[in-house]
C-alpha atoms as a PDB file:
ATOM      1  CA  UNK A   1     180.893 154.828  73.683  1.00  0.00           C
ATOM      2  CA  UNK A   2     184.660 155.771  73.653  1.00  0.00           C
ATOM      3  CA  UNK A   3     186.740 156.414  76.493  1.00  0.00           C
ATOM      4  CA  UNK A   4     186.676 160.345  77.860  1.00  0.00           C
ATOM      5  CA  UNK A   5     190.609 159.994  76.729  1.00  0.00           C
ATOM      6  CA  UNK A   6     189.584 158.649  73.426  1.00  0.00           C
ATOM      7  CA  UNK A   7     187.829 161.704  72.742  1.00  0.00           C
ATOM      8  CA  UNK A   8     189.773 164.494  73.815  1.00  0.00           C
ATOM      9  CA  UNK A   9     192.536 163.034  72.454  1.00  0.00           C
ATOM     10  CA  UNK A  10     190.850 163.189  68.543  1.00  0.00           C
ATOM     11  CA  UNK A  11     189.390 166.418  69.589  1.00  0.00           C
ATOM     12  CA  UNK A  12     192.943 168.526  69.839  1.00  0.00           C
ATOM     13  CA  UNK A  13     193.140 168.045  66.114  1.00  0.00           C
ATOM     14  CA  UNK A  14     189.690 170.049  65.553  1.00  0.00           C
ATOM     15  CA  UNK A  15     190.913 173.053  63.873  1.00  0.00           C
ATOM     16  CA  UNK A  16     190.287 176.158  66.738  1.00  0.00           C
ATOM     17  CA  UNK A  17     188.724 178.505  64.316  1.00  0.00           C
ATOM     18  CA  UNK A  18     185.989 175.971  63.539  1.00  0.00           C
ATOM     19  CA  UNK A  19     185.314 175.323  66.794  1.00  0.00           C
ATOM     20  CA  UNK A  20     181.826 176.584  68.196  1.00  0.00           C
ATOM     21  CA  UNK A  21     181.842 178.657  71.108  1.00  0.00           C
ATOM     22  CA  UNK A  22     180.391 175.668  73.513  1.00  0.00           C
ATOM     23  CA  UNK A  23     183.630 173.604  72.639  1.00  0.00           C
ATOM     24  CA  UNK A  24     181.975 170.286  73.319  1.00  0.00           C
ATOM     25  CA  UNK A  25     184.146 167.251  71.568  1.00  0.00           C
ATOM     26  CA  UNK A  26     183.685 165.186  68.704  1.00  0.00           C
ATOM     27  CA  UNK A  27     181.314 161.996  69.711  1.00  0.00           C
ATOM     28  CA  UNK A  28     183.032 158.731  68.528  1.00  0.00           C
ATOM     29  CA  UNK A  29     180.685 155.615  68.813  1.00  0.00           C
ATOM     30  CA  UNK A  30     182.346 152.772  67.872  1.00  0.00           C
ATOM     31  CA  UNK A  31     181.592 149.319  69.594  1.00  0.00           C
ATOM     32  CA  UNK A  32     185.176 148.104  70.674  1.00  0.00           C
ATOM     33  CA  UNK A  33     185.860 151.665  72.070  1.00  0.00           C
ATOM     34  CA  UNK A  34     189.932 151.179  70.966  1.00  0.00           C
ATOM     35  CA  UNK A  35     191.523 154.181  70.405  1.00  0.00           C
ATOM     36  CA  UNK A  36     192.042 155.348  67.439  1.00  0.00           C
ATOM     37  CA  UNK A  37     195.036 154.151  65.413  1.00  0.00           C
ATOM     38  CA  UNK A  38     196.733 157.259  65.129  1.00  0.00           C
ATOM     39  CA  UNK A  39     195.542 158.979  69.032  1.00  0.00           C
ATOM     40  CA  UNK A  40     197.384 161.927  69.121  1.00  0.00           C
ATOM     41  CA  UNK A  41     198.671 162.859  65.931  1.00  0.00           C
ATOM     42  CA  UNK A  42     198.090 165.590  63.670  1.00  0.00           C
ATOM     43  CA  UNK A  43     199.055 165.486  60.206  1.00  0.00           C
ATOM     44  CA  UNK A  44     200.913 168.080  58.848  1.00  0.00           C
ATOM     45  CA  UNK A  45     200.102 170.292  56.178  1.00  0.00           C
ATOM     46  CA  UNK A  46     202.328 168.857  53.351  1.00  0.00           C
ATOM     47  CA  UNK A  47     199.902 165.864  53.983  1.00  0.00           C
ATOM     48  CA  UNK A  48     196.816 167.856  53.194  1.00  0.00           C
ATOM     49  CA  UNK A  49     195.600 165.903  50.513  1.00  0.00           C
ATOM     50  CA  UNK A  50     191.593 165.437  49.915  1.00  0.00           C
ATOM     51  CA  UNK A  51     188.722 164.887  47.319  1.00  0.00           C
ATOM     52  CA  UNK A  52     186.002 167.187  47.798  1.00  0.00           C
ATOM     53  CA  UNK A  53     182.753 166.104  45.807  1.00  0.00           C
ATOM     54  CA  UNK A  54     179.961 167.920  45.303  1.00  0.00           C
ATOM     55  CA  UNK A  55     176.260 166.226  44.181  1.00  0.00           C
ATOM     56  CA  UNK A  56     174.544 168.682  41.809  1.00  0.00           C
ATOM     57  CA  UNK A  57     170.912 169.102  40.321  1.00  0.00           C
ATOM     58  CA  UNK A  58     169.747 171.659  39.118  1.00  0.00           C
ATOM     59  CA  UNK A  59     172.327 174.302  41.091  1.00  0.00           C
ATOM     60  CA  UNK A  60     173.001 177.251  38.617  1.00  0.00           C
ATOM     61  CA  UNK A  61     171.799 180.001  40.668  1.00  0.00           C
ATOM     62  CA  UNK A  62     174.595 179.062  43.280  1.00  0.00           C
ATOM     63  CA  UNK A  63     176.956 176.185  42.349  1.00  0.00           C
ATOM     64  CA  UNK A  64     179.119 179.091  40.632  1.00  0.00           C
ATOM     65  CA  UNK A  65     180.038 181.254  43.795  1.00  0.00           C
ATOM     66  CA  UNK A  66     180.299 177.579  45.957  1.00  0.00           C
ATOM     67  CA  UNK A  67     183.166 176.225  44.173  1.00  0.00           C
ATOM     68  CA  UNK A  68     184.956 179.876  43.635  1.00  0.00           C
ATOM     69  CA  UNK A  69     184.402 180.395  47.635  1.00  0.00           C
ATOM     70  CA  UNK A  70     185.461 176.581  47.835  1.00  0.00           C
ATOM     71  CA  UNK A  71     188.557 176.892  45.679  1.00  0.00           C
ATOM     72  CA  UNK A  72     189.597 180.067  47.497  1.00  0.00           C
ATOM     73  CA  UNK A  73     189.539 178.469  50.748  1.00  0.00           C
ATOM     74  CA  UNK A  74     191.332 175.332  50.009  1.00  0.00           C
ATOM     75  CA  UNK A  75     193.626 177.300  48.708  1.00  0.00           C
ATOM     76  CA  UNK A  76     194.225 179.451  51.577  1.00  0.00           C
ATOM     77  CA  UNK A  77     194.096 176.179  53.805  1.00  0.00           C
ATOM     78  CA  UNK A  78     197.327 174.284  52.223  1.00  0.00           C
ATOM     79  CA  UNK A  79     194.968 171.727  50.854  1.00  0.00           C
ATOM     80  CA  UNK A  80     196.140 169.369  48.009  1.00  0.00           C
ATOM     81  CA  UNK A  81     192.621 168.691  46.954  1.00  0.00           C
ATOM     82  CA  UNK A  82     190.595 167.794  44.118  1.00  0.00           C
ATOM     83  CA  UNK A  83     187.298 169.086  43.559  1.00  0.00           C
ATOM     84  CA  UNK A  84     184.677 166.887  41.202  1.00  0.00           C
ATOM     85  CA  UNK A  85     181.138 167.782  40.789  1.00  0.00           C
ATOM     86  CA  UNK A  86     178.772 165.118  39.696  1.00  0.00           C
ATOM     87  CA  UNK A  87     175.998 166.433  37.592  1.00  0.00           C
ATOM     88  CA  UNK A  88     172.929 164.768  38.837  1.00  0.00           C
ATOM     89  CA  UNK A  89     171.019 164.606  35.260  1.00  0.00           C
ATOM     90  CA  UNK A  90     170.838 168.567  35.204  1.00  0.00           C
ATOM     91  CA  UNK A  91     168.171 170.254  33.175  1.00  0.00           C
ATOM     92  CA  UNK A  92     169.933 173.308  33.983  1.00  0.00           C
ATOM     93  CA  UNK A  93     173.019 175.010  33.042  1.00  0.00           C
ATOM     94  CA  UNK A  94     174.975 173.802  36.468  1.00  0.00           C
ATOM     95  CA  UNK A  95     177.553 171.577  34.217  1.00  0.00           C
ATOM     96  CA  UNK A  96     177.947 174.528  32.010  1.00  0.00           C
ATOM     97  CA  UNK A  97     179.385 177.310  34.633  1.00  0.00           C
ATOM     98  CA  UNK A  98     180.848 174.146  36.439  1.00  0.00           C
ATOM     99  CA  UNK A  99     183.408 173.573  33.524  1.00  0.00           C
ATOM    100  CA  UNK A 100     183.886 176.861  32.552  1.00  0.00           C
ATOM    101  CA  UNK A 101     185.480 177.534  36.129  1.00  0.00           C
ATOM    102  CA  UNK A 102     187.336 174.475  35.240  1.00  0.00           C
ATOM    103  CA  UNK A 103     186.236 172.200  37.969  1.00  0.00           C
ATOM    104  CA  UNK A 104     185.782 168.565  36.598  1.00  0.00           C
ATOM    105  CA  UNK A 105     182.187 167.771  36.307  1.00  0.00           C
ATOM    106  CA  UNK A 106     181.112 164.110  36.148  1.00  0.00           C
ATOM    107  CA  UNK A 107     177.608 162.937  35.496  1.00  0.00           C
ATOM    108  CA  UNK A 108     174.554 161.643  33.043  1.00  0.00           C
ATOM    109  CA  UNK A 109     171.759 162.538  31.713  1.00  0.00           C
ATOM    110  CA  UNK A 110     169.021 161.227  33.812  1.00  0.00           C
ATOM    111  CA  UNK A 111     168.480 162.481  37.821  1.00  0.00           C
ATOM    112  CA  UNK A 112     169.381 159.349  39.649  1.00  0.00           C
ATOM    113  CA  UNK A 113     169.583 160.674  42.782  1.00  0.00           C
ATOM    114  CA  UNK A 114     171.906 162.168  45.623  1.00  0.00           C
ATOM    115  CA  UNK A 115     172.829 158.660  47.067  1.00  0.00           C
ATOM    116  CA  UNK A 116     173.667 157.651  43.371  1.00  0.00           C
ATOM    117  CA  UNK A 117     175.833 160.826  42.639  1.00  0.00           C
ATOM    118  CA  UNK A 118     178.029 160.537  45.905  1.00  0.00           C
ATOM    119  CA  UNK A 119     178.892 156.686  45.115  1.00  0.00           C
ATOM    120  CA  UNK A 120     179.290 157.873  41.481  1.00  0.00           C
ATOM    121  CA  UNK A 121     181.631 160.784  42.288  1.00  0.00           C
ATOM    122  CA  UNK A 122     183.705 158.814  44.688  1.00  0.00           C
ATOM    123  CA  UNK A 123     184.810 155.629  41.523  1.00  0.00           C
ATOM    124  CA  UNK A 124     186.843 159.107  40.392  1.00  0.00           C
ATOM    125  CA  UNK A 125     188.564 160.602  43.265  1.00  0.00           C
ATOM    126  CA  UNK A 126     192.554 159.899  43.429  1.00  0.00           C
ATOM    127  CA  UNK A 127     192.695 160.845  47.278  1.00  0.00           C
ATOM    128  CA  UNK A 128     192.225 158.429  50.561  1.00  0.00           C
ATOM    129  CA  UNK A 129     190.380 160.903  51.992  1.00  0.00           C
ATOM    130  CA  UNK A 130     186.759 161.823  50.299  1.00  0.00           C
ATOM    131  CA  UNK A 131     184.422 164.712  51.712  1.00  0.00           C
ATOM    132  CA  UNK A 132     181.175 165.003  50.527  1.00  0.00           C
ATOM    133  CA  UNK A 133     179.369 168.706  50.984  1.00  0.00           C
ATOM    134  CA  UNK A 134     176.041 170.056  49.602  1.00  0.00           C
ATOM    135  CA  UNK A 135     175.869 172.482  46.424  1.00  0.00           C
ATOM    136  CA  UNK A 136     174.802 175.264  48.510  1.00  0.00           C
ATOM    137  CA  UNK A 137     177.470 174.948  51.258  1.00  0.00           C
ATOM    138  CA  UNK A 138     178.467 178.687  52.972  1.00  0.00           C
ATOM    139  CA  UNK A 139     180.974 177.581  55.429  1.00  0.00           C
ATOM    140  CA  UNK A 140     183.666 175.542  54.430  1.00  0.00           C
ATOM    141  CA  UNK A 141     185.405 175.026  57.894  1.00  0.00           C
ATOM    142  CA  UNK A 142     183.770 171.636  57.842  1.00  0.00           C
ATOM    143  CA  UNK A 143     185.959 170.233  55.805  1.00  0.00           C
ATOM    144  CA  UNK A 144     188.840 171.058  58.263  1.00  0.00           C
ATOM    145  CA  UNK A 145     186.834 169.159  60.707  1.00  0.00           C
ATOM    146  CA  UNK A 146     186.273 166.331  58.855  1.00  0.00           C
ATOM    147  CA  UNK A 147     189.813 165.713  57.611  1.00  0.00           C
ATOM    148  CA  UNK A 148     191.479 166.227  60.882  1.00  0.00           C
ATOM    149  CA  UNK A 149     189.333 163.140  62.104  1.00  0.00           C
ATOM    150  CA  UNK A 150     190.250 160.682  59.217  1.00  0.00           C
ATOM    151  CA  UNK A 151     193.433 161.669  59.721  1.00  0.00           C
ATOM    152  CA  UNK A 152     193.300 160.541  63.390  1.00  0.00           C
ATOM    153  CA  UNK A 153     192.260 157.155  62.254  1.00  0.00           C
ATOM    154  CA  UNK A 154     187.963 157.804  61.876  1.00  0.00           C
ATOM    155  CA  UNK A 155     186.915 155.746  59.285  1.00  0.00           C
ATOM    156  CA  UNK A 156     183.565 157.983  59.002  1.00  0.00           C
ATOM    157  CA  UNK A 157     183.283 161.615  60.076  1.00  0.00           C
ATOM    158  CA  UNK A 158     179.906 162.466  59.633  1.00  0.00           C
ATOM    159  CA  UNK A 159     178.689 165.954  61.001  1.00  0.00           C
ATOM    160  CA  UNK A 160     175.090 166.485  62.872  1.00  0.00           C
ATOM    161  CA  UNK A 161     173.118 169.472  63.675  1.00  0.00           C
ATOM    162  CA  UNK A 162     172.438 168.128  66.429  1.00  0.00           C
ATOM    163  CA  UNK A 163     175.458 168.298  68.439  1.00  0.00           C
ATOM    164  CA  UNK A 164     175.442 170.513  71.280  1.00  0.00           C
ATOM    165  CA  UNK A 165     178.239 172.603  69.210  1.00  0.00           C
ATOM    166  CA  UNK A 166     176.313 173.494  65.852  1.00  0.00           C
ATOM    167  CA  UNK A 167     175.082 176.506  64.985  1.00  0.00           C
ATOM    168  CA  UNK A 168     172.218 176.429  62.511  1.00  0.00           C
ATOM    169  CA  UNK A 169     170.276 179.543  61.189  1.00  0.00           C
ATOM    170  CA  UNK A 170     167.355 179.711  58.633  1.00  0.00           C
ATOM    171  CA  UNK A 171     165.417 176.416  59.834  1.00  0.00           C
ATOM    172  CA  UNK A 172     162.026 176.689  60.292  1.00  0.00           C
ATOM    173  CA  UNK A 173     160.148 174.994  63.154  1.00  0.00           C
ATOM    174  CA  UNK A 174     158.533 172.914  60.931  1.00  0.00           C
ATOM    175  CA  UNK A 175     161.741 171.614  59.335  1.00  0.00           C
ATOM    176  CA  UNK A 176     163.249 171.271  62.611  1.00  0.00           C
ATOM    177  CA  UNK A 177     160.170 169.120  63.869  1.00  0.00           C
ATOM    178  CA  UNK A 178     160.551 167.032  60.643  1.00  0.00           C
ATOM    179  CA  UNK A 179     164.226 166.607  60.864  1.00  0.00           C
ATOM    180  CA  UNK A 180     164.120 165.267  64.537  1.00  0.00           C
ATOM    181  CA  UNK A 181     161.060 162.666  64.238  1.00  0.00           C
ATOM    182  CA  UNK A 182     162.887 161.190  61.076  1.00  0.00           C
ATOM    183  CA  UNK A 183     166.343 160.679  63.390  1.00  0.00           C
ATOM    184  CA  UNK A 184     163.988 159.059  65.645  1.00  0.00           C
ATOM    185  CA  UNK A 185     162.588 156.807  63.540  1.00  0.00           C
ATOM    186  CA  UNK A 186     165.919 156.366  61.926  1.00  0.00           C
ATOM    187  CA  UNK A 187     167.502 155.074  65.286  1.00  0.00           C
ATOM    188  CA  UNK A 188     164.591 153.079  66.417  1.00  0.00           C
ATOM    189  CA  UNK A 189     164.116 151.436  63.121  1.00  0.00           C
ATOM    190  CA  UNK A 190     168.028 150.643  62.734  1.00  0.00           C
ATOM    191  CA  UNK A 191     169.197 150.604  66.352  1.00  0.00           C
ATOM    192  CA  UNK A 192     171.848 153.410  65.369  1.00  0.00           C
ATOM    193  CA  UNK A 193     173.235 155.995  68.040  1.00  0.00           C
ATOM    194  CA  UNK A 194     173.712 158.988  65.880  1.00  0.00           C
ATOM    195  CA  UNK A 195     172.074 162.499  66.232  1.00  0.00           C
ATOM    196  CA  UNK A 196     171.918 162.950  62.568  1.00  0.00           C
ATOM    197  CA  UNK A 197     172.429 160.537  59.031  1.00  0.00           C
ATOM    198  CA  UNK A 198     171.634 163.470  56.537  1.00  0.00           C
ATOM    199  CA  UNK A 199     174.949 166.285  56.810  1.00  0.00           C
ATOM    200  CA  UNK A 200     178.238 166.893  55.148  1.00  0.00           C
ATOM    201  CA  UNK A 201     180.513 164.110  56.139  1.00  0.00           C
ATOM    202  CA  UNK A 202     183.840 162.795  54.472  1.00  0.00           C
ATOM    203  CA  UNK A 203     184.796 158.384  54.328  1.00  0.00           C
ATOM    204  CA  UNK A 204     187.993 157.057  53.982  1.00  0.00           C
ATOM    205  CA  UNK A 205     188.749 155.253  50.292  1.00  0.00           C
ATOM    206  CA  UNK A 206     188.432 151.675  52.168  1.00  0.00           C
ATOM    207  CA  UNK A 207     184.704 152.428  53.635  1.00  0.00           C
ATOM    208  CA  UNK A 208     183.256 153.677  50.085  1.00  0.00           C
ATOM    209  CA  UNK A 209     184.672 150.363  48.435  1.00  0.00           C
ATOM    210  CA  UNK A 210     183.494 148.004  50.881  1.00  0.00           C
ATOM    211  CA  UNK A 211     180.144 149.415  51.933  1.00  0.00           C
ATOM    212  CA  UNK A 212     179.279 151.217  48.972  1.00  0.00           C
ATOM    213  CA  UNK A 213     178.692 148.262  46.518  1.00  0.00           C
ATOM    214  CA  UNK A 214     176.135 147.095  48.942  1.00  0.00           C
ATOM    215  CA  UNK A 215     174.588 150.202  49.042  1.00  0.00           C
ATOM    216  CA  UNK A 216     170.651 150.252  47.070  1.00  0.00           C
ATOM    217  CA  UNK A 217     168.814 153.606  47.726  1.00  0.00           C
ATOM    218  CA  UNK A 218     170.092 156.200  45.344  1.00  0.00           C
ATOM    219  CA  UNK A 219     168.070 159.265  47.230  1.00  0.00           C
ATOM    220  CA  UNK A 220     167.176 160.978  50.451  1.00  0.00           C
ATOM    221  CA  UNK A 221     167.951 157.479  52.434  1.00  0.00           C
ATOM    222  CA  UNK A 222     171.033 157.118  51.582  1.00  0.00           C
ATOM    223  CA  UNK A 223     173.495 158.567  53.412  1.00  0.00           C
ATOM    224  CA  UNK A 224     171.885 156.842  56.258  1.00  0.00           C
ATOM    225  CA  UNK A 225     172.075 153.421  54.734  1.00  0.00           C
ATOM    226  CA  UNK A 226     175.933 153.831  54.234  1.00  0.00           C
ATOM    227  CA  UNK A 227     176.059 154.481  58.023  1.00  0.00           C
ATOM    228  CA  UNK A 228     173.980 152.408  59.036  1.00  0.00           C
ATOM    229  CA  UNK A 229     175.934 149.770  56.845  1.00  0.00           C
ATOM    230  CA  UNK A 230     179.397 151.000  58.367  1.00  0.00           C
ATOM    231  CA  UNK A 231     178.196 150.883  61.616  1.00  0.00           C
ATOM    232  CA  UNK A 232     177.252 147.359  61.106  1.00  0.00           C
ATOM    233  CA  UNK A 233     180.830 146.671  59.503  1.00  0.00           C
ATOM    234  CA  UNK A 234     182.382 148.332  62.475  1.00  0.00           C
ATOM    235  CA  UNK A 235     183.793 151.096  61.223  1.00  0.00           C
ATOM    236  CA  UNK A 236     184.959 153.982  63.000  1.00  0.00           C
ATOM    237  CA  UNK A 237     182.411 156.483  62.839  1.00  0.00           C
ATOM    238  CA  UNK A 238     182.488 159.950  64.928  1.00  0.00           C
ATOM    239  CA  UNK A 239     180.171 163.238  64.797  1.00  0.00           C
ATOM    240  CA  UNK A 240     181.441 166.784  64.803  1.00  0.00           C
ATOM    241  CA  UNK A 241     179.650 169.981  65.148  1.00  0.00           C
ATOM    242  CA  UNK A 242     178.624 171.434  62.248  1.00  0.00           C
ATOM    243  CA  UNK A 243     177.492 175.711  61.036  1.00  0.00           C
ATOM    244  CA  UNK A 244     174.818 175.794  58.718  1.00  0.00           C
ATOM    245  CA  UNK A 245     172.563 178.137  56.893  1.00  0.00           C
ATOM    246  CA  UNK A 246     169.377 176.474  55.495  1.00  0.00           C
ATOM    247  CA  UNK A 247     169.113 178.055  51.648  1.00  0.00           C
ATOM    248  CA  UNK A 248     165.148 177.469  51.025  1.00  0.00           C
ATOM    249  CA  UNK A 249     165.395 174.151  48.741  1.00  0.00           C
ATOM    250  CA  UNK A 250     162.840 174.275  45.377  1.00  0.00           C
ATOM    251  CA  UNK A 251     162.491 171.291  45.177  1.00  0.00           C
ATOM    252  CA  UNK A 252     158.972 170.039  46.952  1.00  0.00           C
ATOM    253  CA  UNK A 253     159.479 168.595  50.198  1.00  0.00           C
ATOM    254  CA  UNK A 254     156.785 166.449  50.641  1.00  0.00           C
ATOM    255  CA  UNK A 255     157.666 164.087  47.715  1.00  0.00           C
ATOM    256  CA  UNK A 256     161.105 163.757  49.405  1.00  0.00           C
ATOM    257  CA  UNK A 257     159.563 162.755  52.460  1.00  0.00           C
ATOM    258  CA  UNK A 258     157.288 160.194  51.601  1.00  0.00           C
ATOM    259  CA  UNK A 259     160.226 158.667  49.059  1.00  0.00           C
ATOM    260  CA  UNK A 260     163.105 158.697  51.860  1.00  0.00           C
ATOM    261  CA  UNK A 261     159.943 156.894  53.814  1.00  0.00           C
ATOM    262  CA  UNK A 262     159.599 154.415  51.176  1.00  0.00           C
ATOM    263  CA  UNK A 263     163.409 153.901  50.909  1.00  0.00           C
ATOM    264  CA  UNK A 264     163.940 153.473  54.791  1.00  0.00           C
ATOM    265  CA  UNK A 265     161.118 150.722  54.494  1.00  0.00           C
ATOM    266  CA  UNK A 266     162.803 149.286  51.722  1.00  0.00           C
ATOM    267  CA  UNK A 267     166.182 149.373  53.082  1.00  0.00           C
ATOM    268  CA  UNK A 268     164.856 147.319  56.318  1.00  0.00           C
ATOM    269  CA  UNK A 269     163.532 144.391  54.178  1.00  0.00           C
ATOM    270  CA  UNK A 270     166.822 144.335  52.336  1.00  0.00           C
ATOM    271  CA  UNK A 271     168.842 144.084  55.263  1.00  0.00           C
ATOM    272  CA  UNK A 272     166.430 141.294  56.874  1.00  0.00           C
ATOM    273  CA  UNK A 273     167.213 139.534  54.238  1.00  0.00           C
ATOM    274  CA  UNK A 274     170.400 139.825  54.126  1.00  0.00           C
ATOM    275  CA  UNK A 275     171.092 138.800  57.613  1.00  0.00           C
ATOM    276  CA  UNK A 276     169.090 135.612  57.237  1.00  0.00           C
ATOM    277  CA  UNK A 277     170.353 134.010  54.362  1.00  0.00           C
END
């Protein structure tokens, strides 16, 4: 763990509206515990630049009011951003109402997967800084988060609902349960310290081109298998608190469950043998 000067020092650039009333700082885990290479600065707004993408299956009912809130609050923000949607093979009309806001919309015709549609998104995003958030996001202060720590020198700025600072509504207890023995497996399984794999988070350019190539699950594991990968790179990775409102997926749970099982299995061997050859 990082020094207590480490952290507050990355913290000041949290933006204060975003912060949650507990104001507890960022955790930064990183294994030479350096400080970060820009401690202490905070970029100014003319610097604001950042590619937002935004995985999509399936996501008429609510991808249209996402990316007008989104646009309107990037906007308002000073950000120089670029918003791309990937269409995850659609059956829908999601890529329709995406392009007729006039948002570019990447994608193909067959569902690959969530892991698959953030690497795919990334290959065409112009900006350093890349922040991935859900279809369904509400509250968009994230992303201030986020790119205030890349721009303090985090490689990886992944937000958890588990930080002492989030504020979730709409999870179930049986969600919750869920959610908290798969961390635990997670960590055990992969010797990671982080509260939570499975949020919004934003990468610098570097970390998607090194790690991602490596990168084999294509759904629910993996976003965990790119930190888990970065982590074992060394990369800079910190969590933030994060606000969330669960929107009742429809897509059946237990299918995802048992395949993110599957994948976490498979990911294990992979690594195994990557390490011994």
């Amino acid at each position: 763990m990082s020094s207590p000067e480490h952290v507050n020092t990355l913290g000041k650039c949290l933006t204060k509206e975003s912060r949650n009333v507990k104001q507890t700082e960022p955790r930064i885990i990183h294994r030479n515990q350096g400080k970060l290479p820009f401690a202490g600065r905070c970029i100014t707004v003319s610097d604001k630049r950042l590619s937002v993408v935004i995985p999509a299956y399936n996501e008429e009912f609510q991808i249209g009011a996402t990316l007008a809130n989104l646009q309107e609050y990037l906007s308002e923000k000073g950000f120089d951003a670029e918003v791309i949607v990937v269409n995850d093979g659609s059956k829908d009309l999601t890529e329709e109402i995406v392009k007729r806001i006039g948002i570019k919309c990447v994608g193909y015709e067959r569902n690959r997967g969530i892991g698959y549609a953030l690497r795919f998104g990334a290959k065409y995003a112009s900006n350093e800084f890349i922040a991935f958030i859900a279809a369904d996001t509400t509250d968009f202060r994230v992303i201030d988060d986020i790119w205030a720590c890349l721009g303090q020198g985090a490689d990886i700025a992944q937000c958890s609902k588990r930080d002492p600072a989030s504020s979730l509504s709409g999870f179930g207890q049986s969600r919750w349960f869920l959610s908290n023995w798969y961390n635990r497996i997670l960590r055990l399984m992969f010797r990671i310290p982080y509260l939570d794999t499975d949020s919004h988070y934003g990468a610098r350019r570097k970390v998607l081109e090194t790690i991602g190539p490596k990168c084999l699950l294509t759904r629910g594991g993996s976003q965990a298998e790119m930190i888990i990968r970065a982590h074992r790179a060394d990369f800079r990775i910190v969590e933030i608190p994060i606000r969330v409102m669960h929107v009742k997926s429809r897509h059946t749970k237990t299918k995802l469950v048992l395949a993110t099982l599957l994948e976490l299995l498979r990911l294990r061997l992979a690594l195994w043998t990557e390490r011994s050859k």
